[in-house]
PDB file of N, CA and C in Angstrom:
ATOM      1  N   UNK A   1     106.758  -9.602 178.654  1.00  0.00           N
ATOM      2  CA  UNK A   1     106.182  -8.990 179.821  1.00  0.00           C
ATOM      3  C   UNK A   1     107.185  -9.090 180.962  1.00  0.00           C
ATOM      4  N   UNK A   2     107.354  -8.037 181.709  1.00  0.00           N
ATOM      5  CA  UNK A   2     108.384  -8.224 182.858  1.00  0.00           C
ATOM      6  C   UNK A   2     107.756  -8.290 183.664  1.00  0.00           C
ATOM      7  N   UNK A   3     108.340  -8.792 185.131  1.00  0.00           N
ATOM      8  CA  UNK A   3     108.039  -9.453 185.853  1.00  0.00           C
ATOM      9  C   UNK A   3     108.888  -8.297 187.252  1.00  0.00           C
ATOM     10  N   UNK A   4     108.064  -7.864 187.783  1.00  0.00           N
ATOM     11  CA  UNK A   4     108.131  -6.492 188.673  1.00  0.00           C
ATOM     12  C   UNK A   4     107.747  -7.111 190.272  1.00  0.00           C
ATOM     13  N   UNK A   5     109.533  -7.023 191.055  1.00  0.00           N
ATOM     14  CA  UNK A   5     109.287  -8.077 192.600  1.00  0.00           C
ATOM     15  C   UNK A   5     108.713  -6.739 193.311  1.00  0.00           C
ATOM     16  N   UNK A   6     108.068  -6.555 194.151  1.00  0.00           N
ATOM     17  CA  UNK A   6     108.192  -5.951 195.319  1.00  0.00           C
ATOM     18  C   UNK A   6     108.654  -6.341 196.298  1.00  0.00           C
ATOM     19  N   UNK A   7     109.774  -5.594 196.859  1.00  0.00           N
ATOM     20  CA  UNK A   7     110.629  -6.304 197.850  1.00  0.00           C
ATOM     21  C   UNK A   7     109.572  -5.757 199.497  1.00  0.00           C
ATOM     22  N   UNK A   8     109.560  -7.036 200.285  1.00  0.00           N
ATOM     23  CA  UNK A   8     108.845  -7.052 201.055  1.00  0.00           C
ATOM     24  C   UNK A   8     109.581  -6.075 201.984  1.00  0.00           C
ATOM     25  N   UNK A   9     108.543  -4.879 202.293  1.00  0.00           N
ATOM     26  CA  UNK A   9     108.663  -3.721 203.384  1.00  0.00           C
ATOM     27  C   UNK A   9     108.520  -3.942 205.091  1.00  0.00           C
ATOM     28  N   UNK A  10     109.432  -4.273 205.302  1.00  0.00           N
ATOM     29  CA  UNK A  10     110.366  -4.322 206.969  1.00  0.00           C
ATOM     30  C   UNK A  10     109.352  -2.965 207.828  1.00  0.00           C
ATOM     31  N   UNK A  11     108.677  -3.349 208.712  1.00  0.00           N
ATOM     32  CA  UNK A  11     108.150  -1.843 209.964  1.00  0.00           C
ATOM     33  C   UNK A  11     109.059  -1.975 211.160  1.00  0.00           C
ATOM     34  N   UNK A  12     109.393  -0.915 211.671  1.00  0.00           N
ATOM     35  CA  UNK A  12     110.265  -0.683 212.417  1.00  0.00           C
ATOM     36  C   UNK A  12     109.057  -0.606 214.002  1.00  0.00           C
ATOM     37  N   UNK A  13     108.945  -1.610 214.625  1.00  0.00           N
ATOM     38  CA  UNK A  13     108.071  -1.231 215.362  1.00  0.00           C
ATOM     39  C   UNK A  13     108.401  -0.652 216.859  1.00  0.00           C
ATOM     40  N   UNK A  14     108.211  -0.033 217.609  1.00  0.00           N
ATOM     41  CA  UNK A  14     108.676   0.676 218.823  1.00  0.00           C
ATOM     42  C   UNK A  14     107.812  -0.035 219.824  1.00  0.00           C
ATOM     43  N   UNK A  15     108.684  -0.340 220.676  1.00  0.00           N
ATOM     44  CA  UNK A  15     107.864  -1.110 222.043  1.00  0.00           C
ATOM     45  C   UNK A  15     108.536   0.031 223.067  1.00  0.00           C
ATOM     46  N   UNK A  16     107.690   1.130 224.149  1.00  0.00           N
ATOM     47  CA  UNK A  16     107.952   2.039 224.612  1.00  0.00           C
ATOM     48  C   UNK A  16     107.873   1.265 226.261  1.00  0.00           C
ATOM     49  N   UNK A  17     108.753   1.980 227.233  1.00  0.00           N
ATOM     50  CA  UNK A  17     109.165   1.491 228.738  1.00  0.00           C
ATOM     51  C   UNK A  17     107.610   0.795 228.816  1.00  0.00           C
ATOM     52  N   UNK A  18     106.835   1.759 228.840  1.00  0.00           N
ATOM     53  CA  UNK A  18     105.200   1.666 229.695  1.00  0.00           C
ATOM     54  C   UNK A  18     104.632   0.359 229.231  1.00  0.00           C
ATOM     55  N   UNK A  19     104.258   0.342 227.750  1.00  0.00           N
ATOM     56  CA  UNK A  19     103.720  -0.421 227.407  1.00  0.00           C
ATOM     57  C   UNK A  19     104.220  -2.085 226.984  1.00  0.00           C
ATOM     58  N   UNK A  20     106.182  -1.898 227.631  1.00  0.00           N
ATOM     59  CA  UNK A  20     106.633  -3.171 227.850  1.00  0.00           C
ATOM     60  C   UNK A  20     106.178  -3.947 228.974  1.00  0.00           C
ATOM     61  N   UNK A  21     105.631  -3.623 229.740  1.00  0.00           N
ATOM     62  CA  UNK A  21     105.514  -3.918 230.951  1.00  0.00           C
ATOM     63  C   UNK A  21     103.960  -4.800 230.678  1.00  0.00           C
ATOM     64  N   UNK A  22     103.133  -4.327 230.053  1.00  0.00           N
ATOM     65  CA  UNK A  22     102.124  -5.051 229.895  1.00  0.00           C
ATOM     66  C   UNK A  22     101.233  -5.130 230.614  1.00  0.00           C
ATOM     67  N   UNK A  23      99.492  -5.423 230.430  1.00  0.00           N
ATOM     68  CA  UNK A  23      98.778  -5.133 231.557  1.00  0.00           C
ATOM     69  C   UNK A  23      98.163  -6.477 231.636  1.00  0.00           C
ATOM     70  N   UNK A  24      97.362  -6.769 232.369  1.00  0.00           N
ATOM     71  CA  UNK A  24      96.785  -7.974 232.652  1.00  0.00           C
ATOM     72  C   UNK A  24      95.188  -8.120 232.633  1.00  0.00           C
ATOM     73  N   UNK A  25      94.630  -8.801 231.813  1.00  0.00           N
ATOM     74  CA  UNK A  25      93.229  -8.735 231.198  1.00  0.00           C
ATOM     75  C   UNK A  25      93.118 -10.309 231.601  1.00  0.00           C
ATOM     76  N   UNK A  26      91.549 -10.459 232.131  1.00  0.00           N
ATOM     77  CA  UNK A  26      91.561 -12.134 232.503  1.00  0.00           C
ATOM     78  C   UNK A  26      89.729 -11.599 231.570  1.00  0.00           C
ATOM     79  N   UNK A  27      89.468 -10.574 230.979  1.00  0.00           N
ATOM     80  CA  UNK A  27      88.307 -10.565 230.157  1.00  0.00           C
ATOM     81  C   UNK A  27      87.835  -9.399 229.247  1.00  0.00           C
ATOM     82  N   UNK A  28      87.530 -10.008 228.091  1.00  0.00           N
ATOM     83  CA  UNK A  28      87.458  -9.197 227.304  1.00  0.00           C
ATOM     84  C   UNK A  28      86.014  -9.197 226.477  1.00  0.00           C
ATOM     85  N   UNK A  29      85.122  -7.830 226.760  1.00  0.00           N
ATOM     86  CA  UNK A  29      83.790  -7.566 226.107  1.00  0.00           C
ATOM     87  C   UNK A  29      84.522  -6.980 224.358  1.00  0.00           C
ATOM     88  N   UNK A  30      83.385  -7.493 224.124  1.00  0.00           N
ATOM     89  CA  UNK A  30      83.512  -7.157 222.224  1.00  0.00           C
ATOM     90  C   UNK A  30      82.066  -7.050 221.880  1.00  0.00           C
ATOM     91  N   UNK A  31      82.154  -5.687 221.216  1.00  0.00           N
ATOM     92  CA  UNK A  31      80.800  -5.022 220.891  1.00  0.00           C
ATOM     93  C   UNK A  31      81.417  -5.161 219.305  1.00  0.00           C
ATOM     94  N   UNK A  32      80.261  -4.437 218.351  1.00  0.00           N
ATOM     95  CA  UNK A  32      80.724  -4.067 217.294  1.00  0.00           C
ATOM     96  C   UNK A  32      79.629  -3.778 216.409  1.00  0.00           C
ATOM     97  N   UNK A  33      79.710  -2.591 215.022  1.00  0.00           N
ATOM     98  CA  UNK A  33      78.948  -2.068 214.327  1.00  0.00           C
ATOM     99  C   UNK A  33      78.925  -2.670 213.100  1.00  0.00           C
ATOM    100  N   UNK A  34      78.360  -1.854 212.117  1.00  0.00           N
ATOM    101  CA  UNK A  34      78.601  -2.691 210.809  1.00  0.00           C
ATOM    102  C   UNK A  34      80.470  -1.409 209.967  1.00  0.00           C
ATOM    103  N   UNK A  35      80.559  -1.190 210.641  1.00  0.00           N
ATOM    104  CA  UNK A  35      81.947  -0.448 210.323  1.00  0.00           C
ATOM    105  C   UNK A  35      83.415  -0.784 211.053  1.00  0.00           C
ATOM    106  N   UNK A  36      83.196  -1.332 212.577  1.00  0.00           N
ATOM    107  CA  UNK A  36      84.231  -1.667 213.499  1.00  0.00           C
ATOM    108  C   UNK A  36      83.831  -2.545 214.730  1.00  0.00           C
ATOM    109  N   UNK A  37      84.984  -3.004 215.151  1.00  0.00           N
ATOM    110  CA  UNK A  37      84.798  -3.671 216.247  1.00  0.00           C
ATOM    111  C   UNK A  37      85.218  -2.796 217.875  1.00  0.00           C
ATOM    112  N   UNK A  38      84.906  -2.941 218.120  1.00  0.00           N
ATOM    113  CA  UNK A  38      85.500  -2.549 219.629  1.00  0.00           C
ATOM    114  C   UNK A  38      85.831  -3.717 220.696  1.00  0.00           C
ATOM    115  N   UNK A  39      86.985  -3.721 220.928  1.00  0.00           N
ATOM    116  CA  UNK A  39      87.592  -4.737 222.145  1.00  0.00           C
ATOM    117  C   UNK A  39      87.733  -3.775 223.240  1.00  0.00           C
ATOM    118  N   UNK A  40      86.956  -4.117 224.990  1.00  0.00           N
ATOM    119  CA  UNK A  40      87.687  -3.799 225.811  1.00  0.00           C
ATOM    120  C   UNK A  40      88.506  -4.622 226.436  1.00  0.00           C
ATOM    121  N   UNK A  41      89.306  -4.303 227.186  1.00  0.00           N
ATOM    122  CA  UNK A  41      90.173  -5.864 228.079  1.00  0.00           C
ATOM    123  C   UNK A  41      90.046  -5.151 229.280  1.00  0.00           C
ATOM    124  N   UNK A  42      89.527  -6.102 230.234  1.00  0.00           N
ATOM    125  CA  UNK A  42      89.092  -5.536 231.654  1.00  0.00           C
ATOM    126  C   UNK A  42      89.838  -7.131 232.518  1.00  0.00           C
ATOM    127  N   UNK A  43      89.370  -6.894 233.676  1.00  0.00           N
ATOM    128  CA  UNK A  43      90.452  -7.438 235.001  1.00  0.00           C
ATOM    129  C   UNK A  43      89.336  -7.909 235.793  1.00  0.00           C
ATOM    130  N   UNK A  44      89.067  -8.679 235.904  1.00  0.00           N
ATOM    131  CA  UNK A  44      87.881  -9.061 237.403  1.00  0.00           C
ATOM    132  C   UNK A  44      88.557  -9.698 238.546  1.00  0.00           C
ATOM    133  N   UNK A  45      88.119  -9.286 239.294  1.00  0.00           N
ATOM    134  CA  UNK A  45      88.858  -9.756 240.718  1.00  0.00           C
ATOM    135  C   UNK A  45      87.903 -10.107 241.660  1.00  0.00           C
ATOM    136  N   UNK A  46      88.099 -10.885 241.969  1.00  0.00           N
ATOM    137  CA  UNK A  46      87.380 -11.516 243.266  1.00  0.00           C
ATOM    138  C   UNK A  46      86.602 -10.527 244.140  1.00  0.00           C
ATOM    139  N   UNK A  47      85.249 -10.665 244.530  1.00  0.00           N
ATOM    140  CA  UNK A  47      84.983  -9.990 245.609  1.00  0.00           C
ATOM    141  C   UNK A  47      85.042  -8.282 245.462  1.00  0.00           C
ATOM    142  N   UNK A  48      85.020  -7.824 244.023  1.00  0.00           N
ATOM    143  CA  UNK A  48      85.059  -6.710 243.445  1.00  0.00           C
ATOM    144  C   UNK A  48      83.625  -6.503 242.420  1.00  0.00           C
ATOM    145  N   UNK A  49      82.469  -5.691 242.935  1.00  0.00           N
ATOM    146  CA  UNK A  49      81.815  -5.762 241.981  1.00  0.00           C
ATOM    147  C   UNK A  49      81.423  -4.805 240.647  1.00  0.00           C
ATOM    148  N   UNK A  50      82.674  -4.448 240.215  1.00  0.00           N
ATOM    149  CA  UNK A  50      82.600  -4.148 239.278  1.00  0.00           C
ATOM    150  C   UNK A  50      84.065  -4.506 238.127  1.00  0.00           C
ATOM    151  N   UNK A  51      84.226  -4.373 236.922  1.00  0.00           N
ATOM    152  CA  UNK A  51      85.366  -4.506 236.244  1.00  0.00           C
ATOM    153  C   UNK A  51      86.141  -2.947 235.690  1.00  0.00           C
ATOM    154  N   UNK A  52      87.544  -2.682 235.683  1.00  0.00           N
ATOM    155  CA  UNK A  52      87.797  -1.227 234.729  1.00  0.00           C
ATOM    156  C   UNK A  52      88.252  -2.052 233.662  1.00  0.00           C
ATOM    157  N   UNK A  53      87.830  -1.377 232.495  1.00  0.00           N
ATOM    158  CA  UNK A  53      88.660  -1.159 231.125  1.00  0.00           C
ATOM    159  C   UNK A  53      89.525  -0.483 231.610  1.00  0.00           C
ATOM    160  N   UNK A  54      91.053  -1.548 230.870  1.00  0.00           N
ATOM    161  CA  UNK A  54      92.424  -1.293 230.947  1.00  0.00           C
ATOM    162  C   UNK A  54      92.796  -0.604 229.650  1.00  0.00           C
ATOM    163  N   UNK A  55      91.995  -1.166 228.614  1.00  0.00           N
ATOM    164  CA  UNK A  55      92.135  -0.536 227.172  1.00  0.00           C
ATOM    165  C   UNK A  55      91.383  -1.123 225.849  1.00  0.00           C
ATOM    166  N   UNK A  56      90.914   0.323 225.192  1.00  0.00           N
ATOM    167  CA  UNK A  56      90.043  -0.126 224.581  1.00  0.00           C
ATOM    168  C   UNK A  56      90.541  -0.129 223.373  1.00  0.00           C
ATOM    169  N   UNK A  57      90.295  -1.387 222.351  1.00  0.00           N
ATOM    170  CA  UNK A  57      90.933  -1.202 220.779  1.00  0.00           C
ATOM    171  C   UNK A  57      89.511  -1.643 220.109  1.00  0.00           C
ATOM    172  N   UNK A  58      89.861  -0.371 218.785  1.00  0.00           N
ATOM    173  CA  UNK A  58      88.769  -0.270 217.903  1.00  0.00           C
ATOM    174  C   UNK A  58      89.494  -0.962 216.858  1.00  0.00           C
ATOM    175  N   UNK A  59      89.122  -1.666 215.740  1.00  0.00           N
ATOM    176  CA  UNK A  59      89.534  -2.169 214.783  1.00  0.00           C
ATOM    177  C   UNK A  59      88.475  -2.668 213.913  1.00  0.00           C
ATOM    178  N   UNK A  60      89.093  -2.307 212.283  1.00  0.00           N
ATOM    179  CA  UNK A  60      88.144  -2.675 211.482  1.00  0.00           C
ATOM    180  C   UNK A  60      87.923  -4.098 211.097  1.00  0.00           C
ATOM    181  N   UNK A  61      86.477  -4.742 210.604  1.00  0.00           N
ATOM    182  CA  UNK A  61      85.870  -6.049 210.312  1.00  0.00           C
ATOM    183  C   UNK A  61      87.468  -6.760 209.614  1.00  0.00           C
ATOM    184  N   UNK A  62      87.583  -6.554 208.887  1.00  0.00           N
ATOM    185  CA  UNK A  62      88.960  -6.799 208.030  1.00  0.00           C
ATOM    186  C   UNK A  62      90.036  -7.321 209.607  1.00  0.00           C
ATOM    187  N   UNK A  63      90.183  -6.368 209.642  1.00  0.00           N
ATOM    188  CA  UNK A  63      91.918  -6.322 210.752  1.00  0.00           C
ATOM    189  C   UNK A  63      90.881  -7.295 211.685  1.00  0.00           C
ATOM    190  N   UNK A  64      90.103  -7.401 212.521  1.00  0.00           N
ATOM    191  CA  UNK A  64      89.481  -8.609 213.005  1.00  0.00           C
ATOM    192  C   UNK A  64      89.907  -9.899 213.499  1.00  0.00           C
ATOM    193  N   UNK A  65      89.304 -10.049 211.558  1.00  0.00           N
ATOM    194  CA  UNK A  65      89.080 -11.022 210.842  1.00  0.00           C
ATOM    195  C   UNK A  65      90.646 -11.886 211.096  1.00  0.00           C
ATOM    196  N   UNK A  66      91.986 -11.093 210.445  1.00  0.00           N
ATOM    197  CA  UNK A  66      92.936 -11.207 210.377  1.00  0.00           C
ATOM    198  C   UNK A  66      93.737 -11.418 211.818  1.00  0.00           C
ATOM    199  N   UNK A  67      93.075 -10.623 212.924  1.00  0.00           N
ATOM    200  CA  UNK A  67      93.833 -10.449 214.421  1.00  0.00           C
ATOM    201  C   UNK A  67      93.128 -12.350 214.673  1.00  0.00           C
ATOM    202  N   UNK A  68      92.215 -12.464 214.038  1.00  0.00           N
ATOM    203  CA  UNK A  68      91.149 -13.419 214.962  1.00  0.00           C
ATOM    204  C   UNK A  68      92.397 -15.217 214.339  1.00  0.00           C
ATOM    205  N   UNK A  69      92.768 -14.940 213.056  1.00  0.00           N
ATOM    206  CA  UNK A  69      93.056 -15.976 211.945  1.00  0.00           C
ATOM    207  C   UNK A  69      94.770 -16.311 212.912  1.00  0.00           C
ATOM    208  N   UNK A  70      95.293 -15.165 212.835  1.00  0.00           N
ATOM    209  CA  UNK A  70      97.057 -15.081 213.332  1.00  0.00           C
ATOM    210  C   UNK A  70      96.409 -15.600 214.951  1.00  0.00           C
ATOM    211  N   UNK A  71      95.867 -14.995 215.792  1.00  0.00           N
ATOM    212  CA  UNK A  71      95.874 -15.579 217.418  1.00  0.00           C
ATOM    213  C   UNK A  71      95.124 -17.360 217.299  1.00  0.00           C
ATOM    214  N   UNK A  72      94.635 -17.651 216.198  1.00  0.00           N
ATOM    215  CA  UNK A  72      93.891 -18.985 216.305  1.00  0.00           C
ATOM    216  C   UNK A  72      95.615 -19.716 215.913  1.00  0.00           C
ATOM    217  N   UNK A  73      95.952 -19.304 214.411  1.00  0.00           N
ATOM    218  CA  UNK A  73      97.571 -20.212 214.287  1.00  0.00           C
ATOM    219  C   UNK A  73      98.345 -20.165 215.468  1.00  0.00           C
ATOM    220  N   UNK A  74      98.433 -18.989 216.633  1.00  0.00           N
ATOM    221  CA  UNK A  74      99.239 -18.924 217.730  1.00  0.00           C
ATOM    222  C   UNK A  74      99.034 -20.013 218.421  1.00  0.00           C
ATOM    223  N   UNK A  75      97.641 -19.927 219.057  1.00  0.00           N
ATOM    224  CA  UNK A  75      96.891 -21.110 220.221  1.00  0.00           C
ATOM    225  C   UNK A  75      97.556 -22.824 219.448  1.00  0.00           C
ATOM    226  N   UNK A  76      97.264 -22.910 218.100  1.00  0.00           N
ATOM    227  CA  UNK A  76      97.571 -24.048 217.698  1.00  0.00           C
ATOM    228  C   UNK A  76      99.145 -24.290 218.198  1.00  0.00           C
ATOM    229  N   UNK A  77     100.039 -23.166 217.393  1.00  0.00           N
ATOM    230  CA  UNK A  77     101.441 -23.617 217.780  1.00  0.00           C
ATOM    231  C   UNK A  77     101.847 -23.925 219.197  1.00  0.00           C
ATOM    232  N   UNK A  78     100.970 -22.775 220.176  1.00  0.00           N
ATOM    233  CA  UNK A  78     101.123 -23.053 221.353  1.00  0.00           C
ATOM    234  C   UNK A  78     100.668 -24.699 222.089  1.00  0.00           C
ATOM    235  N   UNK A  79      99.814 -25.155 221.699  1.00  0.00           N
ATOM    236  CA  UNK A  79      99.654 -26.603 221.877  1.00  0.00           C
ATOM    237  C   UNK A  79      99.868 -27.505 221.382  1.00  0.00           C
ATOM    238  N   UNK A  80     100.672 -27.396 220.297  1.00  0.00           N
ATOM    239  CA  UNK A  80     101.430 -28.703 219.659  1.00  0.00           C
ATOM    240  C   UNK A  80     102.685 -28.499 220.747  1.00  0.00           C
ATOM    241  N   UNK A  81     103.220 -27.476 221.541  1.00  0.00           N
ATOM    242  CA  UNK A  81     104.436 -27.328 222.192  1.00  0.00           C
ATOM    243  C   UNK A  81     104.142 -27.598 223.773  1.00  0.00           C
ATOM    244  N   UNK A  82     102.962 -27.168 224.438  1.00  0.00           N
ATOM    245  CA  UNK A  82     102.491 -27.460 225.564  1.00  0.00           C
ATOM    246  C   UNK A  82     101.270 -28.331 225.904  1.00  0.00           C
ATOM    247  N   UNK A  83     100.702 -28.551 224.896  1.00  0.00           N
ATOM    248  CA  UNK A  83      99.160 -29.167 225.339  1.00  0.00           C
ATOM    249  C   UNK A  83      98.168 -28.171 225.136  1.00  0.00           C
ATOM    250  N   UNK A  84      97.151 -28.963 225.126  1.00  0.00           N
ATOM    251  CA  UNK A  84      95.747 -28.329 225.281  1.00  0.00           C
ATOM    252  C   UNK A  84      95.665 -27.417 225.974  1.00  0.00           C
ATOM    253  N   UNK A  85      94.998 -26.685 225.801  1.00  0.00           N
ATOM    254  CA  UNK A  85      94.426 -25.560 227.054  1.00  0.00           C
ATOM    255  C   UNK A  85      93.054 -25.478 226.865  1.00  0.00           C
ATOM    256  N   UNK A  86      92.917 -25.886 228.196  1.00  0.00           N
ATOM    257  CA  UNK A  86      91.987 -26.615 229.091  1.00  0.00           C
ATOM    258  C   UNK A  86      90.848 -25.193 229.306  1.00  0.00           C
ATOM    259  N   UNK A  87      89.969 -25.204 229.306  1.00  0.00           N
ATOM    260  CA  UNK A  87      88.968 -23.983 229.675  1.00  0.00           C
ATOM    261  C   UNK A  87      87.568 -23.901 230.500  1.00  0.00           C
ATOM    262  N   UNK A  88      87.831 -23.239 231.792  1.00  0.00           N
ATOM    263  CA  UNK A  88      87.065 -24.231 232.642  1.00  0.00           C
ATOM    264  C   UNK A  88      85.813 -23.710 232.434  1.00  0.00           C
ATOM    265  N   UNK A  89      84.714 -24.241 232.492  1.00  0.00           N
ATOM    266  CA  UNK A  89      83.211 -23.424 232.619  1.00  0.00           C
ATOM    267  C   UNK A  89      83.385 -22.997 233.729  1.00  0.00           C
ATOM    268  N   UNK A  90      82.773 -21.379 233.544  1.00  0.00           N
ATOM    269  CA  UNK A  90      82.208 -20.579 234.403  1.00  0.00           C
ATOM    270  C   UNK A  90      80.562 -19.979 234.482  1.00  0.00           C
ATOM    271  N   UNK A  91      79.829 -20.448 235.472  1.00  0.00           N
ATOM    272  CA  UNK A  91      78.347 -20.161 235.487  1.00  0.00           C
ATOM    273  C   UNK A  91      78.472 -18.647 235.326  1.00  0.00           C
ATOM    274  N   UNK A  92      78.198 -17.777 234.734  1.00  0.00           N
ATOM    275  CA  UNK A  92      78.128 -16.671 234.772  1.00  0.00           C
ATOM    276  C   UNK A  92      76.724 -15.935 234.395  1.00  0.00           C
ATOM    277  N   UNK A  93      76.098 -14.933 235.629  1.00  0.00           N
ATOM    278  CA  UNK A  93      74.560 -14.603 235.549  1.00  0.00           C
ATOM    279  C   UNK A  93      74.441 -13.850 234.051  1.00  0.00           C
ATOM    280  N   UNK A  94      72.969 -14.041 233.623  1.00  0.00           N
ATOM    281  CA  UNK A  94      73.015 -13.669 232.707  1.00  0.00           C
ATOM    282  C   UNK A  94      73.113 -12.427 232.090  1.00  0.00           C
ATOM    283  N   UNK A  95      72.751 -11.753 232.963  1.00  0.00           N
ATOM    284  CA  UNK A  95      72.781  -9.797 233.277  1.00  0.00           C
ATOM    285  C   UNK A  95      74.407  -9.718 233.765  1.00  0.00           C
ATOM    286  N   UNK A  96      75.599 -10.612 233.355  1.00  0.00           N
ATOM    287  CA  UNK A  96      76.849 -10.230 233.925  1.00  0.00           C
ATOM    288  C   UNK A  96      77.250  -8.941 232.655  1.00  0.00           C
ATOM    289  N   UNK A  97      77.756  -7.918 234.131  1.00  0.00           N
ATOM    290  CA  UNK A  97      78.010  -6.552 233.651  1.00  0.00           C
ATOM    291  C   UNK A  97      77.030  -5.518 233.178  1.00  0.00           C
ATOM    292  N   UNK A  98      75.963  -6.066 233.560  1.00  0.00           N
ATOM    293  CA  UNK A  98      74.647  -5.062 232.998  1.00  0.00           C
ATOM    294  C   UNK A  98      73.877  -5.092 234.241  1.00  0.00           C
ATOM    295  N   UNK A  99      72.839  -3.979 234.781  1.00  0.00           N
ATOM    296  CA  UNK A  99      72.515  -3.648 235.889  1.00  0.00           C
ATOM    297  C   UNK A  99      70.952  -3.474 234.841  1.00  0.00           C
ATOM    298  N   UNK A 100      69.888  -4.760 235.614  1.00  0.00           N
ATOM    299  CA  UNK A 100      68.939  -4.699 234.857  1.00  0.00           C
ATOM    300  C   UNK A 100      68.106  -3.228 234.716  1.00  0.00           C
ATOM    301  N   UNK A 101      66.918  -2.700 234.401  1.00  0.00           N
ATOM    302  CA  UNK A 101      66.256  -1.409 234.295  1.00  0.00           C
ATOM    303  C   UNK A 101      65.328  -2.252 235.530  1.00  0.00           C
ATOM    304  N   UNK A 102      64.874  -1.342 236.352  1.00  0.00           N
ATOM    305  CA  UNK A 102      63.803  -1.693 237.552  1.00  0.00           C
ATOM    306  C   UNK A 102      62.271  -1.717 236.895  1.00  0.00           C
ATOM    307  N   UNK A 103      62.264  -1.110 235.746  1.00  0.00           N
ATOM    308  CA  UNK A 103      60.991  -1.198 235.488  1.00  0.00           C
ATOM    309  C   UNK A 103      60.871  -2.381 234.697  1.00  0.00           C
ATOM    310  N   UNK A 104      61.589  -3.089 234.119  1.00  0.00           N
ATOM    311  CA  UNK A 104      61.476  -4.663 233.240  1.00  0.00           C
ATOM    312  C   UNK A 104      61.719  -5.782 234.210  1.00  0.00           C
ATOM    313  N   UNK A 105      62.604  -5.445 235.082  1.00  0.00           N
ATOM    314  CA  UNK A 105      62.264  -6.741 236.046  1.00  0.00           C
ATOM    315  C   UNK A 105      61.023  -6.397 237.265  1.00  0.00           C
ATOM    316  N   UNK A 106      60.245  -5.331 237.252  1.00  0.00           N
ATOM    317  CA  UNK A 106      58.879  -5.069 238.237  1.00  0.00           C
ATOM    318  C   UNK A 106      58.083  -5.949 237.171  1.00  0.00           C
ATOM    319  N   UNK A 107      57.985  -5.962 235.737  1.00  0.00           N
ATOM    320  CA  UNK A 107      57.085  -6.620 235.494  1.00  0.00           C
ATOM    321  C   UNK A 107      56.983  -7.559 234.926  1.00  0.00           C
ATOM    322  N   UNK A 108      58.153  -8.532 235.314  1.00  0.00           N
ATOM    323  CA  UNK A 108      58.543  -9.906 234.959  1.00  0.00           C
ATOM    324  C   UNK A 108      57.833 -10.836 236.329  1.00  0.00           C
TER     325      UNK A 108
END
């Protein structure tokens, strides 16, 4: 029986001017179906009451799974090199980002 390598396939990936620059997300909502996930990454700022989506990524349960496994090994490497990261509680209302219906809180 022979023994057939596949030589591991190299992606040539393109990092373009715009999207070197990078945007800045301090929060991110995650919805999701039984087919995909949806990530937005939004920006809150002080004294602003509302947030924009900077950008939204759809990705399947799978790719996730996998985005979720590689950023957990990151955080680790990152704190065997710097320390812990520390995460402060934030009281946050429970309707944050949702504007209740007037007729469910009239009859609460």
């Amino acid at each position: 029986m022979s023994h057939i390598q596949n030589p591991q396939q190299q992606i040539n990936i393109q990092l373009g001017e715009h999207e070197a620059e990078g945007i800045y997300s301090n929060l991110a909502i995650i919805t999701h179906s039984g087919a995909e996930f949806v990530i937005d990454f939004t920006r809150i700022v002080p004294g602003v009451p509302r947030a924009k989506v900077y950008s939204r990524i759809l990705m399947t349960p799978q790719h996730v799974k996998s985005f979720a496994k590689a950023l957990q090994e990151n955080i680790e490497k990152f704190e065997l090199q710097f320390g812990e990261i520390k995460i402060q509680q934030e009281t946050k209302p429970k309707n944050f980002g949702f504007v209740p219906d007037s007729n469910q809180t009239a009859s609460k």
